[in-house]
PDB file of N, CA and C in Angstrom:
ATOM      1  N   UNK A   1      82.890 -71.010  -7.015  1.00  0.00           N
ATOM      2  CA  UNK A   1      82.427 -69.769  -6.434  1.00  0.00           C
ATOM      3  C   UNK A   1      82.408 -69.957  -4.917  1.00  0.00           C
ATOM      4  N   UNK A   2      82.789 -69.111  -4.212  1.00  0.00           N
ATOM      5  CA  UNK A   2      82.974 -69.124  -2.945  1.00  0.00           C
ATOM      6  C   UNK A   2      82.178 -68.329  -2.105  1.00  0.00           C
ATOM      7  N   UNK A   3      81.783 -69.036  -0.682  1.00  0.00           N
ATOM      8  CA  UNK A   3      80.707 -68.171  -0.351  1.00  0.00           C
ATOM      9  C   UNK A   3      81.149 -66.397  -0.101  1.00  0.00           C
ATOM     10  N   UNK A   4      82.533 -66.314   0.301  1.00  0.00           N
ATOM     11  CA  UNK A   4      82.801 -64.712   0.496  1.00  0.00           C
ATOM     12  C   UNK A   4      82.429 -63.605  -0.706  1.00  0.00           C
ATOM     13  N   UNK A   5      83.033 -64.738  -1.613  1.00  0.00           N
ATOM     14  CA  UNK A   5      82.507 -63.991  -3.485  1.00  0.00           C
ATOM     15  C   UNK A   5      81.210 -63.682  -3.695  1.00  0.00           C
ATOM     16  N   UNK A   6      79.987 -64.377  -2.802  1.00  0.00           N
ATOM     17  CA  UNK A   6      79.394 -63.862  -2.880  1.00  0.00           C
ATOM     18  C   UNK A   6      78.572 -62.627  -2.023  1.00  0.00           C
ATOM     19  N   UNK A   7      79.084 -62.536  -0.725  1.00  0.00           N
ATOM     20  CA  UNK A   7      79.109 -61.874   0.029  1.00  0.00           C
ATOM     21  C   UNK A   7      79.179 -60.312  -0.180  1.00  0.00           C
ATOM     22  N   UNK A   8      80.274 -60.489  -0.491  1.00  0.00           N
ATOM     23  CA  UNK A   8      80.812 -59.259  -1.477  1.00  0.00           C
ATOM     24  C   UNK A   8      80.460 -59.002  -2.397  1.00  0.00           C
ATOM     25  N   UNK A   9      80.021 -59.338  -3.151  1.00  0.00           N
ATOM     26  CA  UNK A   9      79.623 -58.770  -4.762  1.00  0.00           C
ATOM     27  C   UNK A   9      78.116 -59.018  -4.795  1.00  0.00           C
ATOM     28  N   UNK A  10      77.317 -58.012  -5.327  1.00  0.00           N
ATOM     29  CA  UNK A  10      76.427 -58.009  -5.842  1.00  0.00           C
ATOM     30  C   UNK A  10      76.067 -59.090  -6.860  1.00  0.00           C
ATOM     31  N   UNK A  11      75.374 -60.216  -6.262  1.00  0.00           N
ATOM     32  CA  UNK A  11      75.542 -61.646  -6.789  1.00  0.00           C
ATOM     33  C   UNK A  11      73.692 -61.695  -7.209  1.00  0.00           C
ATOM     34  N   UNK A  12      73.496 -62.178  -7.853  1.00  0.00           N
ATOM     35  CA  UNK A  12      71.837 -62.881  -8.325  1.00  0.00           C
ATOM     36  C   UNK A  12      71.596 -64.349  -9.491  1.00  0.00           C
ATOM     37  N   UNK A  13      70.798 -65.064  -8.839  1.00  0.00           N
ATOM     38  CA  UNK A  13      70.853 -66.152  -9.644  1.00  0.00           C
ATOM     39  C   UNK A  13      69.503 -66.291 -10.365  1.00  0.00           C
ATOM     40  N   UNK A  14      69.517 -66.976 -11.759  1.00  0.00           N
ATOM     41  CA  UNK A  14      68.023 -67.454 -12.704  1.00  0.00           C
ATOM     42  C   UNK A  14      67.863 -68.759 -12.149  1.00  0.00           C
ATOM     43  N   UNK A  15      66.781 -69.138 -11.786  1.00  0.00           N
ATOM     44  CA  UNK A  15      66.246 -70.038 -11.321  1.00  0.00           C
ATOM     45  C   UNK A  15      64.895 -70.720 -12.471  1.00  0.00           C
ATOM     46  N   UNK A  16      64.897 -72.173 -12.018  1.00  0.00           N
ATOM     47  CA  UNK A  16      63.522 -72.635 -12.998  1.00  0.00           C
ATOM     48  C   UNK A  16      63.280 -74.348 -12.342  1.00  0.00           C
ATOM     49  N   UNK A  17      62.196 -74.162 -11.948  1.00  0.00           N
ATOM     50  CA  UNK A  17      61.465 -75.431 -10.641  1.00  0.00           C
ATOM     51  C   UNK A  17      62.686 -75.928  -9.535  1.00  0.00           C
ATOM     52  N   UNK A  18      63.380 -74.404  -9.164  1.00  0.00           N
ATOM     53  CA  UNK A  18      64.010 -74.309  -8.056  1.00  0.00           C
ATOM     54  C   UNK A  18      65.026 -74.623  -7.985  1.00  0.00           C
ATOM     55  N   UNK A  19      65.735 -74.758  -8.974  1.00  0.00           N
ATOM     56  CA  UNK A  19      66.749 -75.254  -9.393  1.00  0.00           C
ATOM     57  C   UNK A  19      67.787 -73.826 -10.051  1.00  0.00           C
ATOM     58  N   UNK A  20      68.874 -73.311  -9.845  1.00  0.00           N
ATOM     59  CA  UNK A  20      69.902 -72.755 -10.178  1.00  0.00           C
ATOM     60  C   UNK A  20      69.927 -72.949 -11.692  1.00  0.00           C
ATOM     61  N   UNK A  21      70.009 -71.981 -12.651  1.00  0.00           N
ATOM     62  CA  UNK A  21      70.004 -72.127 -13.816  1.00  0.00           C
ATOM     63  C   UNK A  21      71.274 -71.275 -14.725  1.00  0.00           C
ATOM     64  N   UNK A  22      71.655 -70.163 -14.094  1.00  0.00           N
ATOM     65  CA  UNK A  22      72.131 -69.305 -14.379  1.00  0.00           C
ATOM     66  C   UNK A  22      72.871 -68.626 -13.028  1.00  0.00           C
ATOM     67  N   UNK A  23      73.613 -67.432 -12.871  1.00  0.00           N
ATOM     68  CA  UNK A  23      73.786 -66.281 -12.194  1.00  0.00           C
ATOM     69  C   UNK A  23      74.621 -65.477 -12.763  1.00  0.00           C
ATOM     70  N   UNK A  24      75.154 -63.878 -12.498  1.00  0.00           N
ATOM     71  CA  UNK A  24      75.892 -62.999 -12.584  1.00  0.00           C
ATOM     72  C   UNK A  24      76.121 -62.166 -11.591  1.00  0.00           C
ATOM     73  N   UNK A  25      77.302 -61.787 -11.377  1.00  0.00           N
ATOM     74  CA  UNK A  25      77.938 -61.468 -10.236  1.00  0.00           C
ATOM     75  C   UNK A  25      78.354 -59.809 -10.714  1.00  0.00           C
ATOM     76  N   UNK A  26      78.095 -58.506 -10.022  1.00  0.00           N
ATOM     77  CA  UNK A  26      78.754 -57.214 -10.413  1.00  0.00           C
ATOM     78  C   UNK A  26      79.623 -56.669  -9.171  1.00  0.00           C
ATOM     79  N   UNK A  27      80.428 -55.879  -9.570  1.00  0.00           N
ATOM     80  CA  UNK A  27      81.409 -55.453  -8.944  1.00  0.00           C
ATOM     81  C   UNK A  27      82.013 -53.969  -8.987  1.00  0.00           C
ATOM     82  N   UNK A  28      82.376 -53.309  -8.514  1.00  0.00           N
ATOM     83  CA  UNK A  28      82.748 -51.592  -8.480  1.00  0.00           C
ATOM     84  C   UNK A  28      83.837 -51.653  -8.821  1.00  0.00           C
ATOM     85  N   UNK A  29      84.220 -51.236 -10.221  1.00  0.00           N
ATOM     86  CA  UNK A  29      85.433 -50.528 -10.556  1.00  0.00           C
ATOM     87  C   UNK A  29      85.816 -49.467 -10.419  1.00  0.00           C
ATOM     88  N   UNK A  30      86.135 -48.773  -9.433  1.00  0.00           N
ATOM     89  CA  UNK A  30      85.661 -46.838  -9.203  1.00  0.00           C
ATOM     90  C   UNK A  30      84.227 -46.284  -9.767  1.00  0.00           C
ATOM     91  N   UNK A  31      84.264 -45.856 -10.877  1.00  0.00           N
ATOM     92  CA  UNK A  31      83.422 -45.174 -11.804  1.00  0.00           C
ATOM     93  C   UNK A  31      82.052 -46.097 -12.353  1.00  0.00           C
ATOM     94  N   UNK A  32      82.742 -47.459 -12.461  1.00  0.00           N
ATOM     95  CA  UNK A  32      81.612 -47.853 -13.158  1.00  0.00           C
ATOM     96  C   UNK A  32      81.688 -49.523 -12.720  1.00  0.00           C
ATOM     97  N   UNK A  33      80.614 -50.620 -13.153  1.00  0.00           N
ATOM     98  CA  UNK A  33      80.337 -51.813 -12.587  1.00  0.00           C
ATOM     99  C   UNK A  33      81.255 -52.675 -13.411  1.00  0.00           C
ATOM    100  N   UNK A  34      81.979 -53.966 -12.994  1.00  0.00           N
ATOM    101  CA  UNK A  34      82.304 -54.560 -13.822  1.00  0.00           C
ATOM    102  C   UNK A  34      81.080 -55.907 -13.588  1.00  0.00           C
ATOM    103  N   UNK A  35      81.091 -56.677 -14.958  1.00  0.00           N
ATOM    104  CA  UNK A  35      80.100 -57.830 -14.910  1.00  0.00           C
ATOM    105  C   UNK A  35      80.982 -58.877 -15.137  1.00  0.00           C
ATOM    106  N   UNK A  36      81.502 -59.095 -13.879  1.00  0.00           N
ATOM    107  CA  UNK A  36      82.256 -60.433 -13.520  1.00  0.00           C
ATOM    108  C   UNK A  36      81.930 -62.091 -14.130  1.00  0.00           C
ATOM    109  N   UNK A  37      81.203 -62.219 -14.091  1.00  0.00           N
ATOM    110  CA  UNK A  37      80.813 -63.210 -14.723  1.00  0.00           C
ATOM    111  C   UNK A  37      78.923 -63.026 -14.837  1.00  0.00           C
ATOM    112  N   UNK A  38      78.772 -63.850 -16.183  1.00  0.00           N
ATOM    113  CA  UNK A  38      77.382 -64.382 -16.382  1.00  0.00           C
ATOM    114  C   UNK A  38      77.610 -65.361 -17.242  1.00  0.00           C
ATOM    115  N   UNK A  39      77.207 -66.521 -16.453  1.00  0.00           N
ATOM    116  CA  UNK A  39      76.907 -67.738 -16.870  1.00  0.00           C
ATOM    117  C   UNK A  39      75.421 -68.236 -16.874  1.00  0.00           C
ATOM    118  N   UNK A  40      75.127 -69.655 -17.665  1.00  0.00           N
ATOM    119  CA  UNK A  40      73.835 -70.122 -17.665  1.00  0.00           C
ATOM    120  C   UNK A  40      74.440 -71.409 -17.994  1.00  0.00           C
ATOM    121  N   UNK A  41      74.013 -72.578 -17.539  1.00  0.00           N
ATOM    122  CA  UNK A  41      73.541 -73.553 -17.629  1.00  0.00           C
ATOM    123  C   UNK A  41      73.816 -74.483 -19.196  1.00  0.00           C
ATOM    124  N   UNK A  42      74.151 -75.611 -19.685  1.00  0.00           N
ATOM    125  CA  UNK A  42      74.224 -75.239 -21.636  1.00  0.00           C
ATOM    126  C   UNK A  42      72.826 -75.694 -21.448  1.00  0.00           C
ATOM    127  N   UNK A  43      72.173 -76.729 -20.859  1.00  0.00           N
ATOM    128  CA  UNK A  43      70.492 -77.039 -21.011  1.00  0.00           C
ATOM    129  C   UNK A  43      69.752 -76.262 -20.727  1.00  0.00           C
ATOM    130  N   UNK A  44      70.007 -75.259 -20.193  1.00  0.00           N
ATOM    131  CA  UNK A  44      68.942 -73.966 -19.972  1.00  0.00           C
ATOM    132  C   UNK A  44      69.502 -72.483 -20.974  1.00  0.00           C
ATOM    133  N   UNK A  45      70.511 -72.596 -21.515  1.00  0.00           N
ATOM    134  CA  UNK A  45      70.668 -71.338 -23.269  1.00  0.00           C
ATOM    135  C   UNK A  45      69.619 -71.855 -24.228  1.00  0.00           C
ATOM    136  N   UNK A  46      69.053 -70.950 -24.692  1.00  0.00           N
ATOM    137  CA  UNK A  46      68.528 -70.779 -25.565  1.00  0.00           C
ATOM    138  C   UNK A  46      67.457 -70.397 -25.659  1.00  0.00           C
ATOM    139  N   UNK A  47      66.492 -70.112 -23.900  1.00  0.00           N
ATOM    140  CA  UNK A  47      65.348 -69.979 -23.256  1.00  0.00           C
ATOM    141  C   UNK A  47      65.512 -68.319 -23.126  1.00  0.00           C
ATOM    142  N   UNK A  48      65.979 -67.841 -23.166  1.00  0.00           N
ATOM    143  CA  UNK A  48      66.185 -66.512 -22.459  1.00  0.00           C
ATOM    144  C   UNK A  48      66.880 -65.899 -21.226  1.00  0.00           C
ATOM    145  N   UNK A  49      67.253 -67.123 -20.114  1.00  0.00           N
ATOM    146  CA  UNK A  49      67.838 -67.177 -19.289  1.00  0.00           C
ATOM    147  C   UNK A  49      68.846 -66.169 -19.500  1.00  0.00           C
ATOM    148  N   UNK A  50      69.727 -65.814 -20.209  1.00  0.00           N
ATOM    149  CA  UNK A  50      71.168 -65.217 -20.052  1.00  0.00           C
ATOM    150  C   UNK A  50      70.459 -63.961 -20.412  1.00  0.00           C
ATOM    151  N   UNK A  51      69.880 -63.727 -21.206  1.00  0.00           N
ATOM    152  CA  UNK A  51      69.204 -62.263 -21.842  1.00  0.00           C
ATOM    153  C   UNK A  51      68.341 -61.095 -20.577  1.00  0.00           C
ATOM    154  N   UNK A  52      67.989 -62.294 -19.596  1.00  0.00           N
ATOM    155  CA  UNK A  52      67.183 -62.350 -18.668  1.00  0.00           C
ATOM    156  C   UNK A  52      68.114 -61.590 -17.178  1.00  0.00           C
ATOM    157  N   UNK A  53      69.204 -62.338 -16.927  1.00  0.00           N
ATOM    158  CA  UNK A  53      70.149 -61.949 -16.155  1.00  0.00           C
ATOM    159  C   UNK A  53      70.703 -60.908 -16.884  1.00  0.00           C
ATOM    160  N   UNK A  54      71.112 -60.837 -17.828  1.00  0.00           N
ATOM    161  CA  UNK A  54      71.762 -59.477 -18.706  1.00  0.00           C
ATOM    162  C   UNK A  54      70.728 -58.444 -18.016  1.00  0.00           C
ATOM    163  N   UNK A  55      69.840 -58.429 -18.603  1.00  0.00           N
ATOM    164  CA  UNK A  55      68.751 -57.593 -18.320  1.00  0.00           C
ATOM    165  C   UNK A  55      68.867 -56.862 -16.736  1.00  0.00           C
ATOM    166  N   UNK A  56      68.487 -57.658 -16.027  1.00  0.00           N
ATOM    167  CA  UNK A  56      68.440 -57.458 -14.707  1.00  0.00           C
ATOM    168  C   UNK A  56      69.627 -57.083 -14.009  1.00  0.00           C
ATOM    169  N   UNK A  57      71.067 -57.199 -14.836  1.00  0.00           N
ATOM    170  CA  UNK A  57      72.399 -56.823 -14.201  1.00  0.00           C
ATOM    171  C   UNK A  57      72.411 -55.643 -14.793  1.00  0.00           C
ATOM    172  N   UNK A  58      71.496 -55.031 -15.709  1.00  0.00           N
ATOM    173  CA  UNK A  58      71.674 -53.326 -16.279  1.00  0.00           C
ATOM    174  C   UNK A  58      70.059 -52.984 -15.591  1.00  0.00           C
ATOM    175  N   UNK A  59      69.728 -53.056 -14.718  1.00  0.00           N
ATOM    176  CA  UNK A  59      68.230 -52.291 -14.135  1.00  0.00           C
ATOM    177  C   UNK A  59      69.411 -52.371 -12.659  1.00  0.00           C
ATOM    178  N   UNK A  60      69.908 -53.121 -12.542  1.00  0.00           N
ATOM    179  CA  UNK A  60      71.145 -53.102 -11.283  1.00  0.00           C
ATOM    180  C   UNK A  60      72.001 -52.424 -10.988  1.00  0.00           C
ATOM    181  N   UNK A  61      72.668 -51.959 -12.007  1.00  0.00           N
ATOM    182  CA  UNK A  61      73.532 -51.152 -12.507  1.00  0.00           C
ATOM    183  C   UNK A  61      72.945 -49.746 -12.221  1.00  0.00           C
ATOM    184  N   UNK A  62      71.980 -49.441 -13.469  1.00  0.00           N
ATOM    185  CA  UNK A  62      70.859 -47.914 -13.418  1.00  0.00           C
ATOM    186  C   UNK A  62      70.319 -47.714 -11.955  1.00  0.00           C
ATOM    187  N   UNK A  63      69.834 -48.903 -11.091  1.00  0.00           N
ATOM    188  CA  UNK A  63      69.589 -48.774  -9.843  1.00  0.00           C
ATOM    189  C   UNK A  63      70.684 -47.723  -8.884  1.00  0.00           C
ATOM    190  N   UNK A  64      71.487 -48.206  -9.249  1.00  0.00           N
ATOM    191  CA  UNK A  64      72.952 -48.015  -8.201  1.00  0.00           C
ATOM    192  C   UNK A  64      73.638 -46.478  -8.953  1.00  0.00           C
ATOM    193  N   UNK A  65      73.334 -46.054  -9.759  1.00  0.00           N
ATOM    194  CA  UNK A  65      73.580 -44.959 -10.508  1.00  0.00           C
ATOM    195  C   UNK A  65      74.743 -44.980 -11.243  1.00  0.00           C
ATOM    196  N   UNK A  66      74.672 -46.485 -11.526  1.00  0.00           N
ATOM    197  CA  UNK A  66      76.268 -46.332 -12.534  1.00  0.00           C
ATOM    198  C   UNK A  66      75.801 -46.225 -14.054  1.00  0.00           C
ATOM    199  N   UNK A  67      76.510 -45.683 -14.884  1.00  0.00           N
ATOM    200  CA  UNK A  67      76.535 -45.441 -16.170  1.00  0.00           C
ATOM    201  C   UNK A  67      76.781 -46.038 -17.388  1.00  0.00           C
ATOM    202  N   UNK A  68      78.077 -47.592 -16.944  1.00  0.00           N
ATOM    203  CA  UNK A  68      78.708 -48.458 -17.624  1.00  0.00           C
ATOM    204  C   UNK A  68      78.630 -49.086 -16.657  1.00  0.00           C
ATOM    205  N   UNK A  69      79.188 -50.381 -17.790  1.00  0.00           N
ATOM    206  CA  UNK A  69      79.274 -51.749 -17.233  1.00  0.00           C
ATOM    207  C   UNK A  69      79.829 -51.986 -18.176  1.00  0.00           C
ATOM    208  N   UNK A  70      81.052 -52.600 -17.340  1.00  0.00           N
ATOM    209  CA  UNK A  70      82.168 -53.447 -18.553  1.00  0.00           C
ATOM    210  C   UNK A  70      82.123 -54.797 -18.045  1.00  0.00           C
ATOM    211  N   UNK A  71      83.110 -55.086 -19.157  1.00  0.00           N
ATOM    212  CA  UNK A  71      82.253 -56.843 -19.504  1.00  0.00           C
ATOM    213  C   UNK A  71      83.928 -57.151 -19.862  1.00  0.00           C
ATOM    214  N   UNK A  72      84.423 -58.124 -19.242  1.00  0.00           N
ATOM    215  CA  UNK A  72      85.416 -58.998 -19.846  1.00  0.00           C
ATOM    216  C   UNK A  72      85.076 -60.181 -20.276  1.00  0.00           C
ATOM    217  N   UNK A  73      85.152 -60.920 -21.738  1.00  0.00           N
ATOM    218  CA  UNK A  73      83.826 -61.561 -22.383  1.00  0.00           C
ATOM    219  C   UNK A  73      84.885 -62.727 -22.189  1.00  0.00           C
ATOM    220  N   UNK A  74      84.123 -63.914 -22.278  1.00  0.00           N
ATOM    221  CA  UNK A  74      84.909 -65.086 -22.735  1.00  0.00           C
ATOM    222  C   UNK A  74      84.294 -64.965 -24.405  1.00  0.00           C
ATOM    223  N   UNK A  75      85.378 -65.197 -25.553  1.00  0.00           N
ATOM    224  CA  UNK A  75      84.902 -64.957 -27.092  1.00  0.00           C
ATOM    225  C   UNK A  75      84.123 -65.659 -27.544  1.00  0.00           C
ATOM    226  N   UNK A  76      83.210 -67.006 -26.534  1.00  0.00           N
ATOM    227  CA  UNK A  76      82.313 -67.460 -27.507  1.00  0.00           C
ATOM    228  C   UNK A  76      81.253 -66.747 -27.057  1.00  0.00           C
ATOM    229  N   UNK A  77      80.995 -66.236 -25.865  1.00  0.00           N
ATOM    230  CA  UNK A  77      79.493 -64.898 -25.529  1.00  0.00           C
ATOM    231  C   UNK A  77      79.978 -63.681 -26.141  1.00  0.00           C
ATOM    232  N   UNK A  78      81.135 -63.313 -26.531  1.00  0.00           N
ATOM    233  CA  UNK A  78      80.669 -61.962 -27.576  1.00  0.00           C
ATOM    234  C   UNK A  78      79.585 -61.682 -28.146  1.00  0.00           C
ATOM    235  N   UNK A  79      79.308 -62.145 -28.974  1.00  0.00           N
ATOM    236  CA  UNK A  79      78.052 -62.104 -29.835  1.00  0.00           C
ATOM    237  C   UNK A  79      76.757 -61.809 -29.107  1.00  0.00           C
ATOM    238  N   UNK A  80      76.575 -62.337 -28.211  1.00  0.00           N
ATOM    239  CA  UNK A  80      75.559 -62.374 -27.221  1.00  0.00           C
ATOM    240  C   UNK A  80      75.458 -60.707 -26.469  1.00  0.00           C
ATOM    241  N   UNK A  81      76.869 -60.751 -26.069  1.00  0.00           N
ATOM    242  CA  UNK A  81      76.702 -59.165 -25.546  1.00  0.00           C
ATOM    243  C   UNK A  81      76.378 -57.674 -26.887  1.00  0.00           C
ATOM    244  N   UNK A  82      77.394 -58.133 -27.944  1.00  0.00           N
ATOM    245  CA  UNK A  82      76.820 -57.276 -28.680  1.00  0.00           C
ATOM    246  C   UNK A  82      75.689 -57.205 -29.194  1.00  0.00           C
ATOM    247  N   UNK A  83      74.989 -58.316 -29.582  1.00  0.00           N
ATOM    248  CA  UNK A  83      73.303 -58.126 -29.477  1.00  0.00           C
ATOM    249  C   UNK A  83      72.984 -57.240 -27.991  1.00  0.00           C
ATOM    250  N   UNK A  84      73.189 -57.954 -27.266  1.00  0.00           N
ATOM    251  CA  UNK A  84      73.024 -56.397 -26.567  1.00  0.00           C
ATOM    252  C   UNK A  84      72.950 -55.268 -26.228  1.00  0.00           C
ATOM    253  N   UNK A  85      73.708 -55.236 -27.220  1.00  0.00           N
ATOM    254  CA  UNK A  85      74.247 -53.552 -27.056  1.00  0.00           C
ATOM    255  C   UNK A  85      75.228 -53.008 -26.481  1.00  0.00           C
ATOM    256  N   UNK A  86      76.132 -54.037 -26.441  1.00  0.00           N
ATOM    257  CA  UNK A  86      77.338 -53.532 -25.789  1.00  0.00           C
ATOM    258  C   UNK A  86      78.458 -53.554 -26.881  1.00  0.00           C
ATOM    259  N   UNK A  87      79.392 -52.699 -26.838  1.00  0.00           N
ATOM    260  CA  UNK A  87      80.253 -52.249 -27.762  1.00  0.00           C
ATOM    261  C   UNK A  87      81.802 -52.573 -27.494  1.00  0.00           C
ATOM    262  N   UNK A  88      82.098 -53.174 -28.416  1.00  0.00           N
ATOM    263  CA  UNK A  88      83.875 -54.061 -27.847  1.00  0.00           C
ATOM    264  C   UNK A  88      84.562 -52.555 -28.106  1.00  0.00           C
ATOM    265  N   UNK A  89      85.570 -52.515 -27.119  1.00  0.00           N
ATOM    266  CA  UNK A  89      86.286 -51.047 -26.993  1.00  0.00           C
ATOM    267  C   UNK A  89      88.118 -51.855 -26.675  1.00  0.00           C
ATOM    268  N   UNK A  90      88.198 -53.495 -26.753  1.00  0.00           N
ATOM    269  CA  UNK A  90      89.291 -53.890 -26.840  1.00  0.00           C
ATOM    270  C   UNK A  90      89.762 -55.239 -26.718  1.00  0.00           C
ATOM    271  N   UNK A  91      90.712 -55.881 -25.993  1.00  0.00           N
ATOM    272  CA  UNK A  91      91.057 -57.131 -25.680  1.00  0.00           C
ATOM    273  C   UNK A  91      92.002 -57.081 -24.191  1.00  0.00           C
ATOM    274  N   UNK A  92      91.841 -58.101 -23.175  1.00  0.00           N
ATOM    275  CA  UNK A  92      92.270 -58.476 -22.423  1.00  0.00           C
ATOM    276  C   UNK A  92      93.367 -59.128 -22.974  1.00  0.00           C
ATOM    277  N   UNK A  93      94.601 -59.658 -22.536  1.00  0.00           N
ATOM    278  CA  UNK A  93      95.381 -60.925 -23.060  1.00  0.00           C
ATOM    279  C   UNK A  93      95.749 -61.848 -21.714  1.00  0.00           C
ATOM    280  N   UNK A  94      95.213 -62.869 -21.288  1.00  0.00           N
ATOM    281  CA  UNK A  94      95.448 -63.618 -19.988  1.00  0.00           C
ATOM    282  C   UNK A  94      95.949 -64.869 -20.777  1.00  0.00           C
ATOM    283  N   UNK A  95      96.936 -65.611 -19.261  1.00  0.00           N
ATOM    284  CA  UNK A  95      97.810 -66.605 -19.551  1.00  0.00           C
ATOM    285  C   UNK A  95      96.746 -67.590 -18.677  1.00  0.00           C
ATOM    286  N   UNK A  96      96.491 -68.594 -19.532  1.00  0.00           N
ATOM    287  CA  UNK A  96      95.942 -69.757 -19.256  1.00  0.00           C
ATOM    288  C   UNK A  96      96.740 -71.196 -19.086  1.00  0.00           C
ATOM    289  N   UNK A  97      97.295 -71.767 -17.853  1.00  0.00           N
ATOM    290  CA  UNK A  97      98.176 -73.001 -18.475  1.00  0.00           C
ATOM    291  C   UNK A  97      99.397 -72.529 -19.530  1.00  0.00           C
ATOM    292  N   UNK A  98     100.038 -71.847 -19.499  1.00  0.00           N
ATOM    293  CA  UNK A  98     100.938 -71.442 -20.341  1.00  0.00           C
ATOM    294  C   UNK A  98     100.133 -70.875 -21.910  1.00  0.00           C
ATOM    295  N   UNK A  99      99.153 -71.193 -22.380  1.00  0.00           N
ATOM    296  CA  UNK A  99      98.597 -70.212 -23.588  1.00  0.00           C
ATOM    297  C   UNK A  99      97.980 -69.061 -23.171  1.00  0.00           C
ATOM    298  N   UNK A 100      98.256 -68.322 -24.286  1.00  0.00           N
ATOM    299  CA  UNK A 100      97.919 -66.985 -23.965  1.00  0.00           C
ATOM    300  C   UNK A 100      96.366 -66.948 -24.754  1.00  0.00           C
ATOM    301  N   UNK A 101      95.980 -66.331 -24.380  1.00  0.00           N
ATOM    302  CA  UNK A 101      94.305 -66.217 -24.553  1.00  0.00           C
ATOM    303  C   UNK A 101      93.850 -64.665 -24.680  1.00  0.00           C
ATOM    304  N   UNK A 102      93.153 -63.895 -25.807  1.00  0.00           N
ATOM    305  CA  UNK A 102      93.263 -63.177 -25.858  1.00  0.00           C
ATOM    306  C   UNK A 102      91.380 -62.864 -25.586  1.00  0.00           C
ATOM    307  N   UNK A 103      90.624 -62.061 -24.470  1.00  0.00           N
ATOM    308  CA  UNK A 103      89.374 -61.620 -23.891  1.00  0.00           C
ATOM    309  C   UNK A 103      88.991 -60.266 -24.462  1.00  0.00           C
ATOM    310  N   UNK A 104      87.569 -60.315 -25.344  1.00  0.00           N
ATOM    311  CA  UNK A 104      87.025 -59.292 -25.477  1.00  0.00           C
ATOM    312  C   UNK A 104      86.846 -58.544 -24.758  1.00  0.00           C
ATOM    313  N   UNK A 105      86.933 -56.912 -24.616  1.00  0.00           N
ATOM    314  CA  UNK A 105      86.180 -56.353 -23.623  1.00  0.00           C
ATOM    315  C   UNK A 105      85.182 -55.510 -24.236  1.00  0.00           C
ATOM    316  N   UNK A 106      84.330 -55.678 -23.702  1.00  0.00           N
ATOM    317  CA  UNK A 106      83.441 -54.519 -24.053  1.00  0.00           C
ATOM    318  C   UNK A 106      82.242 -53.664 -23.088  1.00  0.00           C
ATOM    319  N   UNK A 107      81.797 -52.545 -23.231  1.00  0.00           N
ATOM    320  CA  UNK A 107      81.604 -51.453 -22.599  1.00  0.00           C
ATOM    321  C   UNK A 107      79.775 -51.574 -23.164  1.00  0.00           C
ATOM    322  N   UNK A 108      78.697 -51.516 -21.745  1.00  0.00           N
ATOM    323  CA  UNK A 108      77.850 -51.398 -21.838  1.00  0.00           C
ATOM    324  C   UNK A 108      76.833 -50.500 -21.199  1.00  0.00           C
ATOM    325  N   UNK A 109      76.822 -48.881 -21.844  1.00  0.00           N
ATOM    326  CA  UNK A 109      76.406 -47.857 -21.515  1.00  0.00           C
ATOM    327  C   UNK A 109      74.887 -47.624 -21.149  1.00  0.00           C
ATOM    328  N   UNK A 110      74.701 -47.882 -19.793  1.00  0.00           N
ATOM    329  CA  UNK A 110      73.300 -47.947 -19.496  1.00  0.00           C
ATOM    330  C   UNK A 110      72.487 -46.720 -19.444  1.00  0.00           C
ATOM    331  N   UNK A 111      72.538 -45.824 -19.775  1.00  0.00           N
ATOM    332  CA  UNK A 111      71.975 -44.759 -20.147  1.00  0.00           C
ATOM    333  C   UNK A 111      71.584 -44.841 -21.587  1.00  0.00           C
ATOM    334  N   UNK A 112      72.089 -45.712 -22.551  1.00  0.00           N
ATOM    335  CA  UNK A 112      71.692 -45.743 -23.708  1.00  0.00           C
ATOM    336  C   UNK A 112      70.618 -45.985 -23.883  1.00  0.00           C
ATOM    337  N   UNK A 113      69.522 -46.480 -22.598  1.00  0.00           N
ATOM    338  CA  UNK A 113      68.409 -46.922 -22.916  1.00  0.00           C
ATOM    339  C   UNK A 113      68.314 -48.459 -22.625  1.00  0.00           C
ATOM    340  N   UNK A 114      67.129 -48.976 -22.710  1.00  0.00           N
ATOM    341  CA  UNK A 114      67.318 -50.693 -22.899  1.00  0.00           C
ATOM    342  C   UNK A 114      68.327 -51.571 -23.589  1.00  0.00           C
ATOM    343  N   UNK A 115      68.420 -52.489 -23.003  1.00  0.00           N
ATOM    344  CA  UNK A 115      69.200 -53.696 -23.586  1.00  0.00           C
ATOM    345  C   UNK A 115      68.225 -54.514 -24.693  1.00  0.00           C
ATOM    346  N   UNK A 116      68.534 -54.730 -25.858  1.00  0.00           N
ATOM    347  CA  UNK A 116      67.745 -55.617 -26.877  1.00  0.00           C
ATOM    348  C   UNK A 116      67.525 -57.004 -26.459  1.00  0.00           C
TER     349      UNK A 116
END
């Protein structure tokens, strides 16, 4: 991550005895936010940390008056977002090292109310 990346983008980090634990980064797609990345830590999953930043990247979102937030998932946090409440509406297909890799996307309508 680079300091301009964060400059630019609406960046926030989870913290715990001052220490970096997490962050997620949002971004303006015309109409609506994309959620560039959210990561956590693997010794700090399972605390709430990611649920926590989720959270706070859709009061971010509603802040700013956007409506959605799309999510290009890496497929082992799927699950995670759809507990959320976010709804897969497709697939990315990116070339990794010559394999092709195929990315959930999914669409998280902040007007729906809270995130679970």
């Amino acid at each position: 991550m680079r300091p301009e990346f964060i400059t630019n983008h609406d960046t926030f980090a989870a913290t715990e005895d001052g220490r970096i634990v997490g962050f997620y980064a949002l971004a303006w797609n015309g109409h609506s936010l994309d959620l560039l990345h959210l990561w956590v830590l693997p010794e700090a999953m399972g605390r709430g940390v990611g649920r926590a930043l989720f959270l706070h990247a859709i009061e971010r979102a509603r802040a700013l008056g956007c409506h959605e937030v799309e999510i290009e998932s890496d497929p082992n946090a799927e699950g995670f977002y759809l507990r959320m409440g976010a709804q897969r509406v497709g697939v990315s297909v990116k070339e990794l090292d010559g394999q092709s890799r195929e990315l959930p996307r999914l669409i998280y309508k902040v007007g729906s109310g809270a995130a679970r």
